[in-house]
Protein backbone atom coordinates (compact mmCIF):
# COMPACT_ATOMS: atom_id res chain seq x y z
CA UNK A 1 67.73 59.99 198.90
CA UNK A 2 69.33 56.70 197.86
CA UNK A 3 68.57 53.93 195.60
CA UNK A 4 69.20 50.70 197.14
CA UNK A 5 68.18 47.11 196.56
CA UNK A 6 66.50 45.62 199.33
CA UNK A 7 65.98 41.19 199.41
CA UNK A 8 66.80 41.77 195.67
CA UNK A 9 63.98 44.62 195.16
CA UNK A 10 65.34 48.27 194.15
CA UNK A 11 63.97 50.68 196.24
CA UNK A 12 64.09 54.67 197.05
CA UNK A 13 64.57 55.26 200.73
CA UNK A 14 65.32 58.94 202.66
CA UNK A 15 66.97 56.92 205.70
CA UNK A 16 70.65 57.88 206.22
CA UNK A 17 71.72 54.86 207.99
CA UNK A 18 70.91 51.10 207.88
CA UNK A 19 69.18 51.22 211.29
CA UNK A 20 66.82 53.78 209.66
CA UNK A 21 65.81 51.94 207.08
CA UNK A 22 65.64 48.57 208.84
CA UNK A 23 63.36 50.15 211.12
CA UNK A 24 60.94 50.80 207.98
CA UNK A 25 60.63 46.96 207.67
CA UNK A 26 58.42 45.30 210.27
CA UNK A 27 59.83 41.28 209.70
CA UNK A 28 62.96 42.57 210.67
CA UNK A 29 64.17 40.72 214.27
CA UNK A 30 66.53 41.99 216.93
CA UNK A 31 69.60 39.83 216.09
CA UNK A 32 68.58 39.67 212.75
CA UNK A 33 71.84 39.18 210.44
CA UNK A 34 71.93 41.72 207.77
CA UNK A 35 74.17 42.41 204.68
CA UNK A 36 74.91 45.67 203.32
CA UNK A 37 77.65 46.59 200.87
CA UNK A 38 78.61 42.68 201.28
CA UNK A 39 79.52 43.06 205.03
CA UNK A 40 77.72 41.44 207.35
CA UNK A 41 75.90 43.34 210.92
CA UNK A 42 73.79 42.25 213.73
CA UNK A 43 70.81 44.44 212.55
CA UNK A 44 70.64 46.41 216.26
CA UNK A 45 74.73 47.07 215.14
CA UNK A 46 73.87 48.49 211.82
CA UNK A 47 73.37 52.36 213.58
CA UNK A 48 76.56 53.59 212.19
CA UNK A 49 76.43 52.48 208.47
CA UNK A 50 75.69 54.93 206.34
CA UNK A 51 73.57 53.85 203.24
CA UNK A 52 74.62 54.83 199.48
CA UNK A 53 73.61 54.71 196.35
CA UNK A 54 73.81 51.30 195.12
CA UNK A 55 74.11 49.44 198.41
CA UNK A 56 72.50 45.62 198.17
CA UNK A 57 71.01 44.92 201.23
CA UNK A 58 69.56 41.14 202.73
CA UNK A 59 67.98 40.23 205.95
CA UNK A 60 68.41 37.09 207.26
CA UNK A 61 66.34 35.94 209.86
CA UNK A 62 67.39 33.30 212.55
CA UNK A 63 64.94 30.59 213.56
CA UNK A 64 65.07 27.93 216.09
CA UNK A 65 62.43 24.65 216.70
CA UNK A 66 62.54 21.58 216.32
């Protein structure tokens, strides 16, 4: 289990990976831009990074309209 903080929220999560725990959170988009561990991923790219203890993590959403 890790402790992360999540939009600025601490949080306990089992997920091993970002995609895990992304998954977890329904208002994240496909092609959402995320931050973990102050690098930036497409959020369908995040499979491979492993969460730890600690790890700040921020969604950003991208909208378009006029």
């Amino acid at each position: 289990m890790a402790r992360v903080v999540f939009q600025g929220k601490a949080e306990n999560t089992d997920a091993a990976t970002l995609s895990e725990f992304l998954a977890s959170k329904p208002f994240v988009k496909p092609g959402a831009i995320v931050e973990c561990g102050g690098e930036v991923v497409v959020a369908g790219a995040g499979a491979d990074v492993p969460l730890f203890d600690g790890a700040e993590i921020n969604v950003y959403n991208v909208v378009s309209g006029g």
